[in-house]
C-alpha atoms as a PDB file:
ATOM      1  CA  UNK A   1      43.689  95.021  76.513  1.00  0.00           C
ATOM      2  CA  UNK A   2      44.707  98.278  78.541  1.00  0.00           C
ATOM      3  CA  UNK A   3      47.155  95.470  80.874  1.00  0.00           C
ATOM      4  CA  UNK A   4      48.857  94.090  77.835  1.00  0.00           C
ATOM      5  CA  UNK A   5      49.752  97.455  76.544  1.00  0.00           C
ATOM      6  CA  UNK A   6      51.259  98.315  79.884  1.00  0.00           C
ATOM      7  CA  UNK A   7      53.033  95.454  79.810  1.00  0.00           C
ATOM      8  CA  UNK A   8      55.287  96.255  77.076  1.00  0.00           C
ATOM      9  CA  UNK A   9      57.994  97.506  79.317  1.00  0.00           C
ATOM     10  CA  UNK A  10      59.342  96.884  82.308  1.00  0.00           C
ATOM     11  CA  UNK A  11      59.305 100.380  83.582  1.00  0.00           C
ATOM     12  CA  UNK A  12      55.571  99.976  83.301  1.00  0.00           C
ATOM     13  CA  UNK A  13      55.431  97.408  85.454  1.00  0.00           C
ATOM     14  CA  UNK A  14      53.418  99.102  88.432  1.00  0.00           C
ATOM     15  CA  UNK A  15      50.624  99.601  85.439  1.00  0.00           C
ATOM     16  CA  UNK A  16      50.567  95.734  85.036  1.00  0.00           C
ATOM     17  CA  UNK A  17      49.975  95.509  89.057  1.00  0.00           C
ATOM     18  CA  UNK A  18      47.571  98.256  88.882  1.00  0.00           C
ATOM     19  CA  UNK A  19      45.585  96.391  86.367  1.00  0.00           C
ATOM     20  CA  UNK A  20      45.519  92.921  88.749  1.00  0.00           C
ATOM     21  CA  UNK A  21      44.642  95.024  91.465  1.00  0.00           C
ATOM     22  CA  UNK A  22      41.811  96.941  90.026  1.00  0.00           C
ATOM     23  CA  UNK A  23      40.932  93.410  87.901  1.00  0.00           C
ATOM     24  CA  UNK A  24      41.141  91.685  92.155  1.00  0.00           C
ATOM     25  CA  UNK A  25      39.150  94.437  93.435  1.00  0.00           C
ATOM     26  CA  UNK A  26      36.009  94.526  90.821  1.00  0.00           C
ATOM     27  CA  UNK A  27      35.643  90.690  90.731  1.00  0.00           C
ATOM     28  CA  UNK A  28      35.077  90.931  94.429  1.00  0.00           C
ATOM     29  CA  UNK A  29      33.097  94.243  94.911  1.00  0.00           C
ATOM     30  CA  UNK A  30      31.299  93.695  92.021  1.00  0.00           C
ATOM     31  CA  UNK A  31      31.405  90.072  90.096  1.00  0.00           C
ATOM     32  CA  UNK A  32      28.393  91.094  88.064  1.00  0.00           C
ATOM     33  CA  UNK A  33      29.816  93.884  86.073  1.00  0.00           C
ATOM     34  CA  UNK A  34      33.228  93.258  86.907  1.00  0.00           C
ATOM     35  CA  UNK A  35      34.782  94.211  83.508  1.00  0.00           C
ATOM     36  CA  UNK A  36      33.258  97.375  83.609  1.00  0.00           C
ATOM     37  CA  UNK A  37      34.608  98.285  86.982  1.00  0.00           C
ATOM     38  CA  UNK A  38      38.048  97.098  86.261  1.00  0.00           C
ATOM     39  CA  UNK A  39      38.401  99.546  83.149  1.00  0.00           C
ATOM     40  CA  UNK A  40      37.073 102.239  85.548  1.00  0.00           C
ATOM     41  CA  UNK A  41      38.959 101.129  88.476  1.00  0.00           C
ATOM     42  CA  UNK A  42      42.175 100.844  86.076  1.00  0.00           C
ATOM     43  CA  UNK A  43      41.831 104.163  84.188  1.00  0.00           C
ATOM     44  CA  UNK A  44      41.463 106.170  87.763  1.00  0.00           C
ATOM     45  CA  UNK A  45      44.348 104.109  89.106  1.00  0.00           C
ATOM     46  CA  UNK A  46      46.392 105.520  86.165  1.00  0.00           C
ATOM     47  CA  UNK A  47      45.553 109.046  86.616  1.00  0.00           C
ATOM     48  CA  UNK A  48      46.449 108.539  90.222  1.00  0.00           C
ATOM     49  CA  UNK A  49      50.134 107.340  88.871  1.00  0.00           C
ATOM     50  CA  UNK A  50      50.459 109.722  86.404  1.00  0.00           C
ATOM     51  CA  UNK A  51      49.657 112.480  88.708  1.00  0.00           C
ATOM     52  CA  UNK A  52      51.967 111.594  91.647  1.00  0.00           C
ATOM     53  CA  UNK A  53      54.954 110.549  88.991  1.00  0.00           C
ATOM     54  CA  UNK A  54      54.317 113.658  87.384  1.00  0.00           C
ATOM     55  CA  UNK A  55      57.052 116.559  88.272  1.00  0.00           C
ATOM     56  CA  UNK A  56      55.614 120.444  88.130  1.00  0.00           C
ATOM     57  CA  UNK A  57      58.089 122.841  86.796  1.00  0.00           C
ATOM     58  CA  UNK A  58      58.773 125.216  89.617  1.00  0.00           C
ATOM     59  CA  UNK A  59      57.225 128.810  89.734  1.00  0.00           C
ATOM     60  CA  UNK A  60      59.107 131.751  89.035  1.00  0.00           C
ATOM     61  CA  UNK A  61      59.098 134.218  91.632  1.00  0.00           C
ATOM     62  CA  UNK A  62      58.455 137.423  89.895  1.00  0.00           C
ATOM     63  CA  UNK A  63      59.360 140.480  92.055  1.00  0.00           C
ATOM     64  CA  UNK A  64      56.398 143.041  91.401  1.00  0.00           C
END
């Protein structure tokens, strides 16, 4: 569900590799519960993205 969401634009097309990656990566570490490590794998993937794509307003220097 989370990949098919991603895939609704083509800018968010490193979520939709994400997704096989993490989807690649559970089936083989863990074929048992791999649904439930995908999700996981996926949502920390994201947060990974979203925090190196993220820009951080610069500081003001404040002269004391």
């Amino acid at each position: 569900m989370l990949t098919l969401d991603a895939f609704r634009s083509r800018s968010e097309l490193p979520s939709v590799l994400l997704a096989g990656a993490g989807a690649a990566l559970a089936l083989v570490l863990t074929p048992g519960l791999a649904l439930f490590t995908a999700l996981l794998m996926f949502v920390g993937l994201l947060l990974v993205r979203h925090t190196l794509t993220t820009r951080r307003p610069a500081q003001e220097t404040t002269d004391a």
